[in-house]
C-alpha atoms as a PDB file:
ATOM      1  CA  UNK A   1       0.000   0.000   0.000  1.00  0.00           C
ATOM      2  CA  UNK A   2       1.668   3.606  -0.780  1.00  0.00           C
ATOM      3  CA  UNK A   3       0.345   6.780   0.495  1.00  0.00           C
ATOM      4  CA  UNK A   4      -1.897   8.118  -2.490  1.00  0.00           C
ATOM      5  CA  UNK A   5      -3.914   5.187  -2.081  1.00  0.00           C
ATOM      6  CA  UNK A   6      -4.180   5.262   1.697  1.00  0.00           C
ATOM      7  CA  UNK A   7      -4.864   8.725   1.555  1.00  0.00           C
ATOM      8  CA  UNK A   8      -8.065   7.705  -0.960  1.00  0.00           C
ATOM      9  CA  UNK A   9      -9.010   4.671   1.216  1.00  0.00           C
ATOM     10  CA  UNK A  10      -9.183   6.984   3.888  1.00  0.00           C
ATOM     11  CA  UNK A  11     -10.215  10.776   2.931  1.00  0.00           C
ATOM     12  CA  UNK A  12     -14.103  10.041   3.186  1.00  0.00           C
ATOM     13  CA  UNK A  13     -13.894   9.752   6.653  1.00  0.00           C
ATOM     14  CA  UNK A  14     -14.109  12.979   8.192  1.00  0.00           C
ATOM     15  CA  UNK A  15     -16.521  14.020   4.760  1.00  0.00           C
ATOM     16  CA  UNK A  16     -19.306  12.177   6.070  1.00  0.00           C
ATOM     17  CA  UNK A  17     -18.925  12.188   9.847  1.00  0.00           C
ATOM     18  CA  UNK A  18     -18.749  16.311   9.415  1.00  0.00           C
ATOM     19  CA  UNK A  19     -21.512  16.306   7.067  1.00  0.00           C
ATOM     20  CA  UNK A  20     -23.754  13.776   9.167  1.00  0.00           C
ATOM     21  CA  UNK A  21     -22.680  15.536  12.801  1.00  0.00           C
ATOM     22  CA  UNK A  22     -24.171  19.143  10.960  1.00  0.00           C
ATOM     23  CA  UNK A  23     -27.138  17.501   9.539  1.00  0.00           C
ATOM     24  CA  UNK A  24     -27.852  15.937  13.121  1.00  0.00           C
ATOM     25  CA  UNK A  25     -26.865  19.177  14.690  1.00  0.00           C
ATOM     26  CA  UNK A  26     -28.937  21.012  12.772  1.00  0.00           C
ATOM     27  CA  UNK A  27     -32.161  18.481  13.682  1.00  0.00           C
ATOM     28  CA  UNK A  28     -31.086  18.585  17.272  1.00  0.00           C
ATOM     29  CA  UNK A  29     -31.404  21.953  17.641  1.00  0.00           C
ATOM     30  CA  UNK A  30     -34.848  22.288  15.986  1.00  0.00           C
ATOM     31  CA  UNK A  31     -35.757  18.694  17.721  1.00  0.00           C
ATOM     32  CA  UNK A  32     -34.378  19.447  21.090  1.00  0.00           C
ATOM     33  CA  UNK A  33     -33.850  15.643  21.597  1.00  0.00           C
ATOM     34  CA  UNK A  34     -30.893  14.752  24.017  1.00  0.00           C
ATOM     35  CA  UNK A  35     -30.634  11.207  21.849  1.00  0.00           C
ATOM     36  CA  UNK A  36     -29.959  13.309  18.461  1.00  0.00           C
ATOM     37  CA  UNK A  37     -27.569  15.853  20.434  1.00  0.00           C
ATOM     38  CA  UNK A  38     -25.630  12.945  21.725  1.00  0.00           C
ATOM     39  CA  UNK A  39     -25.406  11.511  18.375  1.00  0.00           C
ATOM     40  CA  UNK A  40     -24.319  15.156  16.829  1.00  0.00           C
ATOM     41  CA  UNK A  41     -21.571  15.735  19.452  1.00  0.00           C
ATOM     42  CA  UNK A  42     -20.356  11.928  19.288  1.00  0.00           C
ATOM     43  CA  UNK A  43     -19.983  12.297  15.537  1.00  0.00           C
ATOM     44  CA  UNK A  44     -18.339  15.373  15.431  1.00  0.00           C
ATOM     45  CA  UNK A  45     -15.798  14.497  17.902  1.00  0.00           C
ATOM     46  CA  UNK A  46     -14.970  11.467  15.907  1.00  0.00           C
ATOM     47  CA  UNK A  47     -14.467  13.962  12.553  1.00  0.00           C
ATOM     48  CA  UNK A  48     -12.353  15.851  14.399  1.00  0.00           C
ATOM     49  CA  UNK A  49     -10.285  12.610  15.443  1.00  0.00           C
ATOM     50  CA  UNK A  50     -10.599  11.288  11.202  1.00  0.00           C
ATOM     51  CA  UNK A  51      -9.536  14.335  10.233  1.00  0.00           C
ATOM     52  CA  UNK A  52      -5.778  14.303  10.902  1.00  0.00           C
ATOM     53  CA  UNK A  53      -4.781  10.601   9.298  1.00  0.00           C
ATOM     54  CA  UNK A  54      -6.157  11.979   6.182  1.00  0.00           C
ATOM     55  CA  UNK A  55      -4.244  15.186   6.806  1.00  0.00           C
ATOM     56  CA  UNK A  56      -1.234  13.463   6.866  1.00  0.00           C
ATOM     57  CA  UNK A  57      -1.844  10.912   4.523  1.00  0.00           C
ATOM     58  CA  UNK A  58      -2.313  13.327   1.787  1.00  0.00           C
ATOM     59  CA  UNK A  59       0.854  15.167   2.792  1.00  0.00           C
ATOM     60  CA  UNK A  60       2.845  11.583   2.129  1.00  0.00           C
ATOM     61  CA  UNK A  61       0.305  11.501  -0.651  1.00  0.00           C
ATOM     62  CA  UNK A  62       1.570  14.564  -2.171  1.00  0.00           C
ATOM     63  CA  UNK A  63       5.114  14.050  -2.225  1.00  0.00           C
ATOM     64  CA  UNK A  64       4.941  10.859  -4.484  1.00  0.00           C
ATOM     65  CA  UNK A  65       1.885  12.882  -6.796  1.00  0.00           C
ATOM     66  CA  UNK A  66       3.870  15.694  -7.745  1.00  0.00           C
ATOM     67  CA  UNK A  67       6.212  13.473  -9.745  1.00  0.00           C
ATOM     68  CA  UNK A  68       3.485  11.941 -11.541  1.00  0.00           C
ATOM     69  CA  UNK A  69       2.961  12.795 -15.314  1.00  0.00           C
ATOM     70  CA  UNK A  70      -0.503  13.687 -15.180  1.00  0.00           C
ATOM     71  CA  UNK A  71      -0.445  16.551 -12.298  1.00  0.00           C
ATOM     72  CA  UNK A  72       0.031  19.608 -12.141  1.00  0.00           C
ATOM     73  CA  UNK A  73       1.868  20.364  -9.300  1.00  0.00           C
ATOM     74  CA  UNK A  74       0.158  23.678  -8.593  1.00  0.00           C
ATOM     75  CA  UNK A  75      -3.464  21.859  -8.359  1.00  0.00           C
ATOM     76  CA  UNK A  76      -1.493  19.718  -5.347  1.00  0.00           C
ATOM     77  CA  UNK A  77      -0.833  22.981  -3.785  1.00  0.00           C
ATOM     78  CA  UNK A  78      -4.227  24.355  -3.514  1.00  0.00           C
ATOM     79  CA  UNK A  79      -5.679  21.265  -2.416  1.00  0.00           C
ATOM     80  CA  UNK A  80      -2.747  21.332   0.323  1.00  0.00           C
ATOM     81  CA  UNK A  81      -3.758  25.034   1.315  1.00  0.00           C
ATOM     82  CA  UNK A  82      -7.528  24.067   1.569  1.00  0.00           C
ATOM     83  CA  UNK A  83      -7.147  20.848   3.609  1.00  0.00           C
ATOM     84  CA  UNK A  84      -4.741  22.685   6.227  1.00  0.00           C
ATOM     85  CA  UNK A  85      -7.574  25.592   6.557  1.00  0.00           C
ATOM     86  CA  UNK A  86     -10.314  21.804   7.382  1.00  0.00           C
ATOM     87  CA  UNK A  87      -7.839  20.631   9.373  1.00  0.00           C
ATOM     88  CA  UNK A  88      -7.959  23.153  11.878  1.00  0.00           C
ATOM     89  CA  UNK A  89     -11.536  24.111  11.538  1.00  0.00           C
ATOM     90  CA  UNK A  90     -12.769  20.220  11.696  1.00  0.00           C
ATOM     91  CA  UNK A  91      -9.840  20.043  14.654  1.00  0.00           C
ATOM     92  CA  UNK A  92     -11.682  22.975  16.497  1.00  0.00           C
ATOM     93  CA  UNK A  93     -15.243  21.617  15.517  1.00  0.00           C
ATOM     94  CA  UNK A  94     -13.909  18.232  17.118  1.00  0.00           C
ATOM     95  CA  UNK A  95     -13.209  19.507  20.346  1.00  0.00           C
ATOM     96  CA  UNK A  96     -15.712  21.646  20.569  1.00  0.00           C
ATOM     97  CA  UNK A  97     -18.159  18.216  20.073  1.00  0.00           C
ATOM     98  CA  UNK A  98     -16.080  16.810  22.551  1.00  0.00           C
ATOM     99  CA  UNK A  99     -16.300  19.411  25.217  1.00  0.00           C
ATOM    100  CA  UNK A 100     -19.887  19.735  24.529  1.00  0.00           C
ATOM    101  CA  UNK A 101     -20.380  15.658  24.933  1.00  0.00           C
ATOM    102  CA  UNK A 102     -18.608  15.872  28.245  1.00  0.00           C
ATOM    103  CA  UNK A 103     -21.136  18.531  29.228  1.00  0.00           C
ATOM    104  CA  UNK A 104     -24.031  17.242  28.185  1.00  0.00           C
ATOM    105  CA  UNK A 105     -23.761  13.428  29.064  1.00  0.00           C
ATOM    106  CA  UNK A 106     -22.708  14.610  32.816  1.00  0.00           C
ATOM    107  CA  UNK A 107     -26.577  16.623  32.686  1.00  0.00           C
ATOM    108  CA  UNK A 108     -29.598  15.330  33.826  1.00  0.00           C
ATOM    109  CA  UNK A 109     -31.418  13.366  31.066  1.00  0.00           C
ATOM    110  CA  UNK A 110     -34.311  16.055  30.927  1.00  0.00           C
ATOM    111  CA  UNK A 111     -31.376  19.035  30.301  1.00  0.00           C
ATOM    112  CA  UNK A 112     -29.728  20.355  27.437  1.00  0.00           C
ATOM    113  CA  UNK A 113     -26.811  22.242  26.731  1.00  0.00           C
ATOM    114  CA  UNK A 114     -27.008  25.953  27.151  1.00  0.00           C
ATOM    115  CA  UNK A 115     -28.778  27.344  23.989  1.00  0.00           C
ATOM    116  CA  UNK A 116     -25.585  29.421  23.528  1.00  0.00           C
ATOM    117  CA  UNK A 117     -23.110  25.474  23.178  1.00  0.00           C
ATOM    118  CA  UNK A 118     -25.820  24.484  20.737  1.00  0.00           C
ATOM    119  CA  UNK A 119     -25.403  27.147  18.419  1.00  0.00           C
ATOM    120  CA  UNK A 120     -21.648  27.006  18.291  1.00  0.00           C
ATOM    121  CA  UNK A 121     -22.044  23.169  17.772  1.00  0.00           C
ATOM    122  CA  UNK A 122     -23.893  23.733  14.487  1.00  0.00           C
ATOM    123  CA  UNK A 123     -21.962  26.691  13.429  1.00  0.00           C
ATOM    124  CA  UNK A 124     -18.473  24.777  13.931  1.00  0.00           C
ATOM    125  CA  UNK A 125     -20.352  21.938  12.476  1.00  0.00           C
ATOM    126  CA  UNK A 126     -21.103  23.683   9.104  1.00  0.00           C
ATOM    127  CA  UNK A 127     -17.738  25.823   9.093  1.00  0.00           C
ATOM    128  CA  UNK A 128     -16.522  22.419   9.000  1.00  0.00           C
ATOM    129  CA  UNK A 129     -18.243  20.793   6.137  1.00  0.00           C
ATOM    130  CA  UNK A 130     -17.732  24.165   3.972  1.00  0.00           C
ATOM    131  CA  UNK A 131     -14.069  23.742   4.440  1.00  0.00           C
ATOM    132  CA  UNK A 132     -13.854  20.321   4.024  1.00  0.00           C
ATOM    133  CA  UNK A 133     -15.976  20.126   0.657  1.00  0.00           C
ATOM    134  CA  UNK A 134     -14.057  22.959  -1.050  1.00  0.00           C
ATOM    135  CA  UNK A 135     -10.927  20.869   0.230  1.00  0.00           C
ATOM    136  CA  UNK A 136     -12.214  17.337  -1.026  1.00  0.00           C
ATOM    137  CA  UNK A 137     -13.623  19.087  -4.343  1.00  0.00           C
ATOM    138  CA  UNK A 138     -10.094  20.954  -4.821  1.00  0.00           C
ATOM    139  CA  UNK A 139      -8.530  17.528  -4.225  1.00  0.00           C
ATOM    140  CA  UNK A 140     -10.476  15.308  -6.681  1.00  0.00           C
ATOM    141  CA  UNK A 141      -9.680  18.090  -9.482  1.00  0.00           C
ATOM    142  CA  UNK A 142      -6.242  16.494  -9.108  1.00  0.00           C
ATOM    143  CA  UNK A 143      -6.803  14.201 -11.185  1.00  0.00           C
ATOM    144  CA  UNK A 144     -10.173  14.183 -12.384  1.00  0.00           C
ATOM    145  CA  UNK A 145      -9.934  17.780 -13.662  1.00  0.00           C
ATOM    146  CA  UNK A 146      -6.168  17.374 -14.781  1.00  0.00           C
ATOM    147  CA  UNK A 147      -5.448  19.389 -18.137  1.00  0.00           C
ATOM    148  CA  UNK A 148      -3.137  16.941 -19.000  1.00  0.00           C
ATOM    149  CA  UNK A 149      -5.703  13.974 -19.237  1.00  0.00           C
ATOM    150  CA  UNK A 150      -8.192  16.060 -21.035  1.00  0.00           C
ATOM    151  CA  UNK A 151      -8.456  14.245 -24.766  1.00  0.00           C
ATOM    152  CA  UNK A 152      -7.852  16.596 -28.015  1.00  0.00           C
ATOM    153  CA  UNK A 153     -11.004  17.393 -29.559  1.00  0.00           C
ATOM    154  CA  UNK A 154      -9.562  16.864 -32.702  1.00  0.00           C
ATOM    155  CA  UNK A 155     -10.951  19.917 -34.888  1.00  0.00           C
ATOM    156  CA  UNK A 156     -14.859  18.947 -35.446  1.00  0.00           C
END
Protein backbone atom coordinates (compact mmCIF):
# COMPACT_ATOMS: atom_id res chain seq x y z
CA UNK A 1 0.00 0.00 0.00
CA UNK A 2 1.67 3.61 -0.78
CA UNK A 3 0.34 6.78 0.49
CA UNK A 4 -1.90 8.12 -2.49
CA UNK A 5 -3.91 5.19 -2.08
CA UNK A 6 -4.18 5.26 1.70
CA UNK A 7 -4.86 8.72 1.56
CA UNK A 8 -8.06 7.71 -0.96
CA UNK A 9 -9.01 4.67 1.22
CA UNK A 10 -9.18 6.98 3.89
CA UNK A 11 -10.21 10.78 2.93
CA UNK A 12 -14.10 10.04 3.19
CA UNK A 13 -13.89 9.75 6.65
CA UNK A 14 -14.11 12.98 8.19
CA UNK A 15 -16.52 14.02 4.76
CA UNK A 16 -19.31 12.18 6.07
CA UNK A 17 -18.92 12.19 9.85
CA UNK A 18 -18.75 16.31 9.42
CA UNK A 19 -21.51 16.31 7.07
CA UNK A 20 -23.75 13.78 9.17
CA UNK A 21 -22.68 15.54 12.80
CA UNK A 22 -24.17 19.14 10.96
CA UNK A 23 -27.14 17.50 9.54
CA UNK A 24 -27.85 15.94 13.12
CA UNK A 25 -26.87 19.18 14.69
CA UNK A 26 -28.94 21.01 12.77
CA UNK A 27 -32.16 18.48 13.68
CA UNK A 28 -31.09 18.58 17.27
CA UNK A 29 -31.40 21.95 17.64
CA UNK A 30 -34.85 22.29 15.99
CA UNK A 31 -35.76 18.69 17.72
CA UNK A 32 -34.38 19.45 21.09
CA UNK A 33 -33.85 15.64 21.60
CA UNK A 34 -30.89 14.75 24.02
CA UNK A 35 -30.63 11.21 21.85
CA UNK A 36 -29.96 13.31 18.46
CA UNK A 37 -27.57 15.85 20.43
CA UNK A 38 -25.63 12.95 21.72
CA UNK A 39 -25.41 11.51 18.37
CA UNK A 40 -24.32 15.16 16.83
CA UNK A 41 -21.57 15.73 19.45
CA UNK A 42 -20.36 11.93 19.29
CA UNK A 43 -19.98 12.30 15.54
CA UNK A 44 -18.34 15.37 15.43
CA UNK A 45 -15.80 14.50 17.90
CA UNK A 46 -14.97 11.47 15.91
CA UNK A 47 -14.47 13.96 12.55
CA UNK A 48 -12.35 15.85 14.40
CA UNK A 49 -10.28 12.61 15.44
CA UNK A 50 -10.60 11.29 11.20
CA UNK A 51 -9.54 14.34 10.23
CA UNK A 52 -5.78 14.30 10.90
CA UNK A 53 -4.78 10.60 9.30
CA UNK A 54 -6.16 11.98 6.18
CA UNK A 55 -4.24 15.19 6.81
CA UNK A 56 -1.23 13.46 6.87
CA UNK A 57 -1.84 10.91 4.52
CA UNK A 58 -2.31 13.33 1.79
CA UNK A 59 0.85 15.17 2.79
CA UNK A 60 2.85 11.58 2.13
CA UNK A 61 0.30 11.50 -0.65
CA UNK A 62 1.57 14.56 -2.17
CA UNK A 63 5.11 14.05 -2.23
CA UNK A 64 4.94 10.86 -4.48
CA UNK A 65 1.89 12.88 -6.80
CA UNK A 66 3.87 15.69 -7.75
CA UNK A 67 6.21 13.47 -9.75
CA UNK A 68 3.49 11.94 -11.54
CA UNK A 69 2.96 12.79 -15.31
CA UNK A 70 -0.50 13.69 -15.18
CA UNK A 71 -0.45 16.55 -12.30
CA UNK A 72 0.03 19.61 -12.14
CA UNK A 73 1.87 20.36 -9.30
CA UNK A 74 0.16 23.68 -8.59
CA UNK A 75 -3.46 21.86 -8.36
CA UNK A 76 -1.49 19.72 -5.35
CA UNK A 77 -0.83 22.98 -3.78
CA UNK A 78 -4.23 24.35 -3.51
CA UNK A 79 -5.68 21.27 -2.42
CA UNK A 80 -2.75 21.33 0.32
CA UNK A 81 -3.76 25.03 1.31
CA UNK A 82 -7.53 24.07 1.57
CA UNK A 83 -7.15 20.85 3.61
CA UNK A 84 -4.74 22.68 6.23
CA UNK A 85 -7.57 25.59 6.56
CA UNK A 86 -10.31 21.80 7.38
CA UNK A 87 -7.84 20.63 9.37
CA UNK A 88 -7.96 23.15 11.88
CA UNK A 89 -11.54 24.11 11.54
CA UNK A 90 -12.77 20.22 11.70
CA UNK A 91 -9.84 20.04 14.65
CA UNK A 92 -11.68 22.98 16.50
CA UNK A 93 -15.24 21.62 15.52
CA UNK A 94 -13.91 18.23 17.12
CA UNK A 95 -13.21 19.51 20.35
CA UNK A 96 -15.71 21.65 20.57
CA UNK A 97 -18.16 18.22 20.07
CA UNK A 98 -16.08 16.81 22.55
CA UNK A 99 -16.30 19.41 25.22
CA UNK A 100 -19.89 19.74 24.53
CA UNK A 101 -20.38 15.66 24.93
CA UNK A 102 -18.61 15.87 28.25
CA UNK A 103 -21.14 18.53 29.23
CA UNK A 104 -24.03 17.24 28.19
CA UNK A 105 -23.76 13.43 29.06
CA UNK A 106 -22.71 14.61 32.82
CA UNK A 107 -26.58 16.62 32.69
CA UNK A 108 -29.60 15.33 33.83
CA UNK A 109 -31.42 13.37 31.07
CA UNK A 110 -34.31 16.06 30.93
CA UNK A 111 -31.38 19.04 30.30
CA UNK A 112 -29.73 20.36 27.44
CA UNK A 113 -26.81 22.24 26.73
CA UNK A 114 -27.01 25.95 27.15
CA UNK A 115 -28.78 27.34 23.99
CA UNK A 116 -25.59 29.42 23.53
CA UNK A 117 -23.11 25.47 23.18
CA UNK A 118 -25.82 24.48 20.74
CA UNK A 119 -25.40 27.15 18.42
CA UNK A 120 -21.65 27.01 18.29
CA UNK A 121 -22.04 23.17 17.77
CA UNK A 122 -23.89 23.73 14.49
CA UNK A 123 -21.96 26.69 13.43
CA UNK A 124 -18.47 24.78 13.93
CA UNK A 125 -20.35 21.94 12.48
CA UNK A 126 -21.10 23.68 9.10
CA UNK A 127 -17.74 25.82 9.09
CA UNK A 128 -16.52 22.42 9.00
CA UNK A 129 -18.24 20.79 6.14
CA UNK A 130 -17.73 24.16 3.97
CA UNK A 131 -14.07 23.74 4.44
CA UNK A 132 -13.85 20.32 4.02
CA UNK A 133 -15.98 20.13 0.66
CA UNK A 134 -14.06 22.96 -1.05
CA UNK A 135 -10.93 20.87 0.23
CA UNK A 136 -12.21 17.34 -1.03
CA UNK A 137 -13.62 19.09 -4.34
CA UNK A 138 -10.09 20.95 -4.82
CA UNK A 139 -8.53 17.53 -4.22
CA UNK A 140 -10.48 15.31 -6.68
CA UNK A 141 -9.68 18.09 -9.48
CA UNK A 142 -6.24 16.49 -9.11
CA UNK A 143 -6.80 14.20 -11.19
CA UNK A 144 -10.17 14.18 -12.38
CA UNK A 145 -9.93 17.78 -13.66
CA UNK A 146 -6.17 17.37 -14.78
CA UNK A 147 -5.45 19.39 -18.14
CA UNK A 148 -3.14 16.94 -19.00
CA UNK A 149 -5.70 13.97 -19.24
CA UNK A 150 -8.19 16.06 -21.04
CA UNK A 151 -8.46 14.25 -24.77
CA UNK A 152 -7.85 16.60 -28.01
CA UNK A 153 -11.00 17.39 -29.56
CA UNK A 154 -9.56 16.86 -32.70
CA UNK A 155 -10.95 19.92 -34.89
CA UNK A 156 -14.86 18.95 -35.45
Amino acid sequence: MNWPYLHTLINHFPIILIVMAATAAVVALFSGRRSIWLYALATLTFAGLSIFPVFFSGDKASDVMRNKWYVVPEMIHEHEEAAEVALWIVLIAGVIGAYAWWRQVRRDRDTLLPRWLQLIVVLAALAGVGTVAFAAYDGGKIVHESPKLVAPTGGK
